[in-house]
Protein backbone atom coordinates (compact mmCIF):
# COMPACT_ATOMS: atom_id res chain seq x y z
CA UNK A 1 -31.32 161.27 119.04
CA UNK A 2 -30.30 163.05 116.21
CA UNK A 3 -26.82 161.93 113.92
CA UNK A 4 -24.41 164.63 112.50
CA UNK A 5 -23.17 162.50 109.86
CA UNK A 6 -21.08 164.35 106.57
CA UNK A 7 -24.33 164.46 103.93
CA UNK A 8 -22.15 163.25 100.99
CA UNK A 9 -22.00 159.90 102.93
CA UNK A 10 -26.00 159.51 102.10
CA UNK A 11 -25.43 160.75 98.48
CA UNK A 12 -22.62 157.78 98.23
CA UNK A 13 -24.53 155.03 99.79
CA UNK A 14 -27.62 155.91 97.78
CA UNK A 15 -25.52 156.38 94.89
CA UNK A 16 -23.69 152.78 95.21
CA UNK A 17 -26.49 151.00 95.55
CA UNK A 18 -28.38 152.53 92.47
CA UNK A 19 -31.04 154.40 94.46
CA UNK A 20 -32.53 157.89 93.32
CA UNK A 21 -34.10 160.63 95.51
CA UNK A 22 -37.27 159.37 93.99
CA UNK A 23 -37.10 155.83 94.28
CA UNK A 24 -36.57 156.76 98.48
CA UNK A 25 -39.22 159.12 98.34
CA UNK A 26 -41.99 157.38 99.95
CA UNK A 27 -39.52 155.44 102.49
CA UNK A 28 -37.49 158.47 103.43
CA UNK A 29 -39.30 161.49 102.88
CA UNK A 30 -36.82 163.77 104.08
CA UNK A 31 -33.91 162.06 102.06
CA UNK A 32 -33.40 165.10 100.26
CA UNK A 33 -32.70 167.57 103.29
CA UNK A 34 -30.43 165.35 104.83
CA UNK A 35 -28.39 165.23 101.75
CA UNK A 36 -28.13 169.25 101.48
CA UNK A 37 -27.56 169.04 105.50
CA UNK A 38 -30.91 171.19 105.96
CA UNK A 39 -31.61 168.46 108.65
CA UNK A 40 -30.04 165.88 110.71
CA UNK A 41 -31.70 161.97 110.63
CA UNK A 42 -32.46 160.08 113.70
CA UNK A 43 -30.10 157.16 114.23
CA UNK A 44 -33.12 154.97 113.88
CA UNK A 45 -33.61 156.35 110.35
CA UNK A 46 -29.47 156.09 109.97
CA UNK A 47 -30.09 152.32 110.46
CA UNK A 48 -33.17 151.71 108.11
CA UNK A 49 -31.64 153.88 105.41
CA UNK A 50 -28.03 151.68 105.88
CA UNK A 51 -30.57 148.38 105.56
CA UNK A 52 -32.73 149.86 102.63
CA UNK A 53 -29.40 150.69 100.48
CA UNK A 54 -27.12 147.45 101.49
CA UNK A 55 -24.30 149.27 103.45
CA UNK A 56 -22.74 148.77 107.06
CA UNK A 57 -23.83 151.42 109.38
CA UNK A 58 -20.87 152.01 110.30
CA UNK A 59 -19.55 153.30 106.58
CA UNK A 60 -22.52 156.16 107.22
CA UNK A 61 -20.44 157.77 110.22
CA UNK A 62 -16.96 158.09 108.62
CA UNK A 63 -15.97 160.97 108.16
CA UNK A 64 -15.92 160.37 104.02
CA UNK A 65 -17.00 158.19 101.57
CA UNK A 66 -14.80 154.84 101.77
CA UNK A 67 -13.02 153.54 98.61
CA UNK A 68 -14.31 150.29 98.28
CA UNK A 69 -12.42 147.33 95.95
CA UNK A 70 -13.33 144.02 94.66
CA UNK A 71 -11.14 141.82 96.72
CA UNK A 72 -10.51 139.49 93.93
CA UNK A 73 -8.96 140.62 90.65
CA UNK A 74 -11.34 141.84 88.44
CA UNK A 75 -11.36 141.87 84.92
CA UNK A 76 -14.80 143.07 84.02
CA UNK A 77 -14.81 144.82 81.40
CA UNK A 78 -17.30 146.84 78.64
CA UNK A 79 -16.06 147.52 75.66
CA UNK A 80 -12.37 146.42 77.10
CA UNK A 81 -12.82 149.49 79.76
CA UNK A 82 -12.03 148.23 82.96
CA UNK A 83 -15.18 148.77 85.58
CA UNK A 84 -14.97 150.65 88.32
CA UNK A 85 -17.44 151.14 90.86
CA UNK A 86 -18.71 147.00 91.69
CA UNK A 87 -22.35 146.92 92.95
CA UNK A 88 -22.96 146.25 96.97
CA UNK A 89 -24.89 142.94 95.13
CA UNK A 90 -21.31 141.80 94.08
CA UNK A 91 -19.70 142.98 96.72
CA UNK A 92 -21.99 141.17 99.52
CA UNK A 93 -21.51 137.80 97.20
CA UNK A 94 -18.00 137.99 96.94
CA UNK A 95 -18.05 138.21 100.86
CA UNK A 96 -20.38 135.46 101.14
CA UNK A 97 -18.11 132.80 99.20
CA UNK A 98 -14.83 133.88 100.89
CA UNK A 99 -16.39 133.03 104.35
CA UNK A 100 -17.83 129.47 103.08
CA UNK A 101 -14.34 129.38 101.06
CA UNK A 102 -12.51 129.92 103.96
CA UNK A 103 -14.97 127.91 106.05
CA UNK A 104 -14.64 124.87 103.81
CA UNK A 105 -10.81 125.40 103.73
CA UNK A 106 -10.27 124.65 107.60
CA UNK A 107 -12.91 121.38 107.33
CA UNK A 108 -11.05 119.94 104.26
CA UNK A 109 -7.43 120.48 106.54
CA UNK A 110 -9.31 118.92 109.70
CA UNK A 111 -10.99 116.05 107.96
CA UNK A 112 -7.13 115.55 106.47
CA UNK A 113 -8.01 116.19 102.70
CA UNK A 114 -5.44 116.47 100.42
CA UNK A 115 -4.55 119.81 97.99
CA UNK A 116 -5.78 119.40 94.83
CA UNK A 117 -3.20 119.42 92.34
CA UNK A 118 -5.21 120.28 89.12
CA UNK A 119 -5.12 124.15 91.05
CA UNK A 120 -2.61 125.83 89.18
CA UNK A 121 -1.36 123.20 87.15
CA UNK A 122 -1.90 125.33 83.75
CA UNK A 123 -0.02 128.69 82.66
CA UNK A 124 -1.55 130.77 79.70
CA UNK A 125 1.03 129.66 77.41
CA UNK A 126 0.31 125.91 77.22
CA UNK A 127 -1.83 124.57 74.58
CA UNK A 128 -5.48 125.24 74.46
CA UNK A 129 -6.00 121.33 73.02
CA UNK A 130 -4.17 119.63 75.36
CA UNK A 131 -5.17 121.97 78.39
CA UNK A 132 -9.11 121.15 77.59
CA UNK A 133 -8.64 117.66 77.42
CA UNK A 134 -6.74 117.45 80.31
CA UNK A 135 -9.49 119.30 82.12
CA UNK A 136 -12.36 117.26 80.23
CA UNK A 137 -10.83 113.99 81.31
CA UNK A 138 -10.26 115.14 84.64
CA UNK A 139 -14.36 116.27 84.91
CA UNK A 140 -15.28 113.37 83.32
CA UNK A 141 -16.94 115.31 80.96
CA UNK A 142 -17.30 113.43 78.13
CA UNK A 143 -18.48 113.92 74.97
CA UNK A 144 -20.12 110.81 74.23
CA UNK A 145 -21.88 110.39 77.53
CA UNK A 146 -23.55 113.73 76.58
CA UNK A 147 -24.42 112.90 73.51
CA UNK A 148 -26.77 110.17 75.08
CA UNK A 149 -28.17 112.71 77.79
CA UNK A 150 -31.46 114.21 76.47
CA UNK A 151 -31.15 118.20 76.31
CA UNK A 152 -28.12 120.16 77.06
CA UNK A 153 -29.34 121.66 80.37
CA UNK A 154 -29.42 117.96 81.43
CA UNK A 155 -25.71 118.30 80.50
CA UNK A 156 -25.54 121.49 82.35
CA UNK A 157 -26.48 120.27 85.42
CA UNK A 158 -24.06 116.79 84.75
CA UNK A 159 -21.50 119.30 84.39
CA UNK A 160 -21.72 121.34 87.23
CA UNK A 161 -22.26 118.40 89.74
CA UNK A 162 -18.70 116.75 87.98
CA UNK A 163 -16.81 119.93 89.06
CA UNK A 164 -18.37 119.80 92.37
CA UNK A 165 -17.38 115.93 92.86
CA UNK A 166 -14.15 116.87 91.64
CA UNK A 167 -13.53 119.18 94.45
CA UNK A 168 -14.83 122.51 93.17
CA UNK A 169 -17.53 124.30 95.36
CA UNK A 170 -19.70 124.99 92.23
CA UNK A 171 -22.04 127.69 93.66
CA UNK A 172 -25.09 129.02 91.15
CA UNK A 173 -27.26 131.85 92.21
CA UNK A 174 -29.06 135.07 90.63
CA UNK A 175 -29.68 136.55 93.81
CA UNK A 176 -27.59 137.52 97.57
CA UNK A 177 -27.60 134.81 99.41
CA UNK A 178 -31.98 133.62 99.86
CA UNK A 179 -32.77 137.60 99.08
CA UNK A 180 -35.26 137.26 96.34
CA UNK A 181 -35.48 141.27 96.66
CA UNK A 182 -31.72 141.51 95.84
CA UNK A 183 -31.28 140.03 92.35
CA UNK A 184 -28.00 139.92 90.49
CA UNK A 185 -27.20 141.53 87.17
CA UNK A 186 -25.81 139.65 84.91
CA UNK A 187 -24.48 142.73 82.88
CA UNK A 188 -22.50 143.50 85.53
CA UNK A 189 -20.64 140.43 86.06
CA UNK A 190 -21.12 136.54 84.59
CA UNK A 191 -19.08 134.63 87.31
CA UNK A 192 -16.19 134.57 89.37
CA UNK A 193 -13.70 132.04 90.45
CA UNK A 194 -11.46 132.05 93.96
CA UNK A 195 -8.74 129.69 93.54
CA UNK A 196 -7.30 127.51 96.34
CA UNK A 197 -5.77 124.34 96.39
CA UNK A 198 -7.91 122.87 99.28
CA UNK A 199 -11.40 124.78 98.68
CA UNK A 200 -11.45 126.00 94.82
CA UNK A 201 -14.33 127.75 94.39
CA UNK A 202 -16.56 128.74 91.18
CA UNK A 203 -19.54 131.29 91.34
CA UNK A 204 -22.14 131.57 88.59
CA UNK A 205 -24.60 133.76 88.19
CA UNK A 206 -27.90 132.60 88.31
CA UNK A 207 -30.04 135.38 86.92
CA UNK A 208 -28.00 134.99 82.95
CA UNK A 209 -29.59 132.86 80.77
CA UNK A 210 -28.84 128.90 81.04
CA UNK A 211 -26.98 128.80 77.89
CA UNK A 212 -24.70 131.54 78.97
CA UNK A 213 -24.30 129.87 82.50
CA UNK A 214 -22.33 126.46 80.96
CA UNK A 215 -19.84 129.01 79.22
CA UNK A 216 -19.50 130.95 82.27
CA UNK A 217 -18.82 127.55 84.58
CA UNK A 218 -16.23 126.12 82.17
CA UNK A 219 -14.10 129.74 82.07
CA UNK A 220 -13.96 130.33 85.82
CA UNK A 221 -12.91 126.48 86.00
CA UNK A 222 -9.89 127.67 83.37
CA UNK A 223 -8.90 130.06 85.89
CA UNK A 224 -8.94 127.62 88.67
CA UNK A 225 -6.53 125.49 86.68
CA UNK A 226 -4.36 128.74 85.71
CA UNK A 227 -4.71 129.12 89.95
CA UNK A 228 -5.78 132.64 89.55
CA UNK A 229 -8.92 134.15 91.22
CA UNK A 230 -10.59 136.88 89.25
CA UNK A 231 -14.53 138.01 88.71
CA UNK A 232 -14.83 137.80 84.84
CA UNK A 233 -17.67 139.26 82.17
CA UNK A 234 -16.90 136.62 79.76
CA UNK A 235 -18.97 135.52 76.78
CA UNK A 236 -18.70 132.96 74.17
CA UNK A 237 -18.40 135.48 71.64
CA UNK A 238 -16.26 137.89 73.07
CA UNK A 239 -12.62 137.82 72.58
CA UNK A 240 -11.00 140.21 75.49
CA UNK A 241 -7.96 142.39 75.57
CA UNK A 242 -6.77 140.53 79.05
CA UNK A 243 -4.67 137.64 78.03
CA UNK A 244 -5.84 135.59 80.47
CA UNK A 245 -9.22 136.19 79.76
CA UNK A 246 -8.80 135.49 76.23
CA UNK A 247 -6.77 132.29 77.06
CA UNK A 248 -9.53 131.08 79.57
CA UNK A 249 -12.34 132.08 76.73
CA UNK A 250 -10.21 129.62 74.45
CA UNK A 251 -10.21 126.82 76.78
CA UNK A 252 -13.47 127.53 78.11
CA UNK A 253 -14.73 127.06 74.10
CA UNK A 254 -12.44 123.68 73.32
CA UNK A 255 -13.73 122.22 76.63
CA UNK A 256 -17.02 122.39 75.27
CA UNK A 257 -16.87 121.71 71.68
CA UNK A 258 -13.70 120.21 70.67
CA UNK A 259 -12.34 122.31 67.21
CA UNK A 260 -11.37 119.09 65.26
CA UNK A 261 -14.77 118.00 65.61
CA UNK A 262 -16.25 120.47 65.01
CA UNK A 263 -14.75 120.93 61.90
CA UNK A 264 -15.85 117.48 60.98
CA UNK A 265 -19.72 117.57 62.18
CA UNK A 266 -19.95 121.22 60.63
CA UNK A 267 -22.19 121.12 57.35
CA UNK A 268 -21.54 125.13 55.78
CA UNK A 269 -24.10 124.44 53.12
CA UNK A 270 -26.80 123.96 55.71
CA UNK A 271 -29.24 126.67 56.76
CA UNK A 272 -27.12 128.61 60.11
CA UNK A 273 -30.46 128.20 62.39
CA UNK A 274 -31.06 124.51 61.66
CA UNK A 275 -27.28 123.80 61.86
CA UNK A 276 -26.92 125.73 65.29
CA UNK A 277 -29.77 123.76 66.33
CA UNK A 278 -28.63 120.34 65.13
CA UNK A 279 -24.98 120.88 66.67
CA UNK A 280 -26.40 122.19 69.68
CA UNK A 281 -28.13 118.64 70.35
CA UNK A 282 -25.13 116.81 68.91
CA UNK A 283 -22.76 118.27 71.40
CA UNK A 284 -25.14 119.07 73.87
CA UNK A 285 -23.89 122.24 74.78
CA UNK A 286 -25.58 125.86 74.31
CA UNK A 287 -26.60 127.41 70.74
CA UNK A 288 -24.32 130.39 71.93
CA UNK A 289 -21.23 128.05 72.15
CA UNK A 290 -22.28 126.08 69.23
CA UNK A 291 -22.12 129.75 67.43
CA UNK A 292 -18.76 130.57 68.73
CA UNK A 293 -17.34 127.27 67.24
CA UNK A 294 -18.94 127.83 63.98
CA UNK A 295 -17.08 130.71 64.17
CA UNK A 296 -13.92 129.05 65.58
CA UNK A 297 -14.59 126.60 62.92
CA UNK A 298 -14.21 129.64 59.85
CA UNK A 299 -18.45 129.47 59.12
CA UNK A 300 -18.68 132.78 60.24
CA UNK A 301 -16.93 136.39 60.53
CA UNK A 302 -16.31 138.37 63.57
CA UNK A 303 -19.44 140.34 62.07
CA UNK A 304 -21.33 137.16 61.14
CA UNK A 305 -20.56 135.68 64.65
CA UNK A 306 -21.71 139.24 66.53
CA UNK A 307 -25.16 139.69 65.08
CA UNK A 308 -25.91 135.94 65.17
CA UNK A 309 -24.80 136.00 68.91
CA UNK A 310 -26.61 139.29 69.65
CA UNK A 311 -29.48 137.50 67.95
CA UNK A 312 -29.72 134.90 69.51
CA UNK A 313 -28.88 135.76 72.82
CA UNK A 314 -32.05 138.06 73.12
CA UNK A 315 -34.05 135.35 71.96
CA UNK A 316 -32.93 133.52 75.36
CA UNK A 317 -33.52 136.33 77.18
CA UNK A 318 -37.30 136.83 75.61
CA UNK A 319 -37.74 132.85 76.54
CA UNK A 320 -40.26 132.41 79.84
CA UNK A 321 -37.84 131.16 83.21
CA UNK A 322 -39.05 128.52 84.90
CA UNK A 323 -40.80 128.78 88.45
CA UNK A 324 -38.19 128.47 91.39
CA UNK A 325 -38.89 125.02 92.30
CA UNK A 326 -37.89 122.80 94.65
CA UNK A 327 -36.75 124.97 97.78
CA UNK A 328 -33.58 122.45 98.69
CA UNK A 329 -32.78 120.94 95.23
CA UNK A 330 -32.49 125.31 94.73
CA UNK A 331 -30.53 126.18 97.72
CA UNK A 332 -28.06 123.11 96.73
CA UNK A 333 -27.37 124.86 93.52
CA UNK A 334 -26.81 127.65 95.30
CA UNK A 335 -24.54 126.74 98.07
CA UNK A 336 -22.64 123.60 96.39
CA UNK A 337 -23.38 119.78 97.50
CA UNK A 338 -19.89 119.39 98.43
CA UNK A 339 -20.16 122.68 100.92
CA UNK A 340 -23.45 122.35 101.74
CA UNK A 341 -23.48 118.43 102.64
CA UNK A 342 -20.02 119.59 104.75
CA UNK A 343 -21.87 123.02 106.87
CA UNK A 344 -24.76 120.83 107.86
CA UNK A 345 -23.01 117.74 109.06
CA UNK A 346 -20.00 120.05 110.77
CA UNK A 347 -23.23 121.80 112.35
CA UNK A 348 -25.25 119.20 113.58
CA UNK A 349 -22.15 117.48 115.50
CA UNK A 350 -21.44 121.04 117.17
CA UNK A 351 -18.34 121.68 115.23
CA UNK A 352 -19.85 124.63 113.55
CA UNK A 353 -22.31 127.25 115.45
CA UNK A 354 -25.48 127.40 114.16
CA UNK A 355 -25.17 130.86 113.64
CA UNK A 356 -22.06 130.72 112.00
CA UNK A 357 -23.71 128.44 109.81
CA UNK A 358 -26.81 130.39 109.31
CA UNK A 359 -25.28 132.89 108.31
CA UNK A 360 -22.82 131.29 105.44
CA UNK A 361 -26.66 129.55 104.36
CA UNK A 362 -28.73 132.25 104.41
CA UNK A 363 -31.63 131.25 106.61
CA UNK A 364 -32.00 131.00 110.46
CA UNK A 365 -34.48 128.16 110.87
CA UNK A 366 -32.73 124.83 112.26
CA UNK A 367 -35.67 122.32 110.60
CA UNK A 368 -34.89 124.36 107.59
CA UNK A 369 -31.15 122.95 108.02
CA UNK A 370 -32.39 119.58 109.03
CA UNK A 371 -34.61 119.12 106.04
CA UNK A 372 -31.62 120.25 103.55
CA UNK A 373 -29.08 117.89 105.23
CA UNK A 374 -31.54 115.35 104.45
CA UNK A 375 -31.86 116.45 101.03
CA UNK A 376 -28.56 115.87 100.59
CA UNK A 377 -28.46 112.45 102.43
CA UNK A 378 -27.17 113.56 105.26
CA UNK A 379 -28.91 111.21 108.34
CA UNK A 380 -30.15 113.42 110.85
């Protein structure tokens, strides 16, 4: 059975997900006639070709291209240009964590939780200071409990498990959902946050560099206290046009490294490398937020700050990753303890279909869901 679908439908979905005539070549042979309308697929084909590039089958038999939207704000930028066209990798993840959101939302109302009231309790005209301890007290992210912790990514994951216990669903992952094939880029977007009073939510993504991720985590959790959802590009460096990207960069930084003592641990006469190095175990946070505070602190220029950044940053990147690990301690990361522990024990006393579930989790197997509850403590 052969589909008469409008060619520039192809030419879009190929398009969208970053797929070239030649990249298709060997998998769809006769891409290239379909597209000029020389020759009609199959609706077999219709449906491989909609799997292969990431789009509903259903988008492929409009009559023209949909306009597709990030359903959060978004205030990506490059070079302070607004993006336009988001990836079907963002899209698909943003879809994702609004069904667990909402998900989570109606199992925090029927287990009687109460709304969170740090949601929404800041505005973009309060004061950085008091705004950042407010939020460090209320993480319990201390300063001198870090120092004692042994390397900042211990602090890292300290961090992110104090937002989750806190109430945030503190979600970390560099690809769609357990899609090793479908990795994220992290030039396209850092993070996102979906605010809520009852299910706040913070995505990270997992494929940036570790020191980039603890910046990321403490900016989307300045937007869930401004109660504003948004997907953000922010960097420790950067200082954006958007004022509440700017204020949440601000916050973000004093969260991590207070100013005033900065200020006082600062040594300018020492060499920038050992210094960065030295603060960077001191406060146990990331050399990249340790150089924005330098910076903060008057050590360095906006041109100073920029090619040590740039510098430095590429050094991460040329660093080796580490294997993937455990396969539960990883999908915990990647679907949040407090959601996680919630889908599996909602599942297992028939609250929640297993499909439903399945699908929020990513995989289809039920000792697969038995072994993670247990993982997580969760008696089976």
């Amino acid at each position: 059975m052969r589909v008469a679908l409008n060619p520039e439908l192809l030419r879009w979905a190929r398009e969208r997900a970053g797929r070239t005539l030649r990249d298709l070549a060997s998998s769809f042979p006769k891409l290239e006639r379909w597209e000029r309308d020389e020759e009609q697929p199959t609706l077999k084909q219709v449906e491989r070709f909609a799997k292969t590039v990431h789009v509903p089958v259903g988008y492929l038999l409009l009559p023209e291209p949909p306009v597709e939207r990030v359903p959060i704000p978004d205030l990506r930028t490059v070079g302070n240009v607004h993006l336009e066209r988001p990836s079907p990798d963002l899209l698909d993840t943003l879809y994702v964590c609004q069904q667990r959101q909402e998900w989570y939302r109606d199992y925090a109302r029927s287990m009687g939780e109460e709304p969170f009231s740090f949601v929404g309790s800041a505005r973009v005209v309060n004061d950085i200071e008091r705004t950042a301890a407010y939020m460090r007290h209320a993480l319990h992210f201390d300063l001198e409990q870090r120092r004692l912790m042994s390397t900042w990514t211990e602090a890292l994951r300290r961090f992110i498990g104090q937002a989750d216990a806190l109430g945030v669903l503190v979600m970390c992952s560099g690809v769609v959902l357990n899609n090793n094939h479908r990795r994220l880029d992290s030039e396209e977007f850092r993070g996102f946050a979906i605010a809520d009073d009852l299910a706040p939510l913070v995505f990270i993504n997992g494929s940036d560099t570790k020191a980039a991720q603890m910046f990321t985590l403490a900016h989307e959790l300045a937007h869930i206290w401004l109660g504003q959802s948004a997907v953000s590009d922010a960097q420790a460096a950067w200082v954006p046009d958007h004022a509440v990207e700017r204020w949440s960069n601000r916050v973000a930084a004093e969260l991590l490294v207070p100013l005033e003592i900065m200020r006082a641990e600062y040594d300018p006469h020492a060499e920038l490398a050992t210094e960065v190095d030295r603060l960077a175990r001191r406060f146990k946070v990331s050399t990249l937020v340790v150089l924005r505070r330098i910076h903060d602190a008057g050590g360095l220029t906006d041109e100073e700050l920029s090619e040590a950044y740039d510098a430095e940053l590429a050094r991460l990147h040329a660093l080796p990753r580490g294997s993937g690990g455990d396969f539960y301690l990883t999908q915990a990361a990647r679907l949040s303890k407090r959601f996680a522990r919630a889908l599996v024990v909602s599942t297992l006393e028939g609250q929640t279909l297993h499909r439903d579930a399945f699908r929020m989790l990513g995989f289809s197997k039920v000792q697969t869901l038995h072994e993670l509850g247990r993982s997580l403590g969760v008696e089976i």
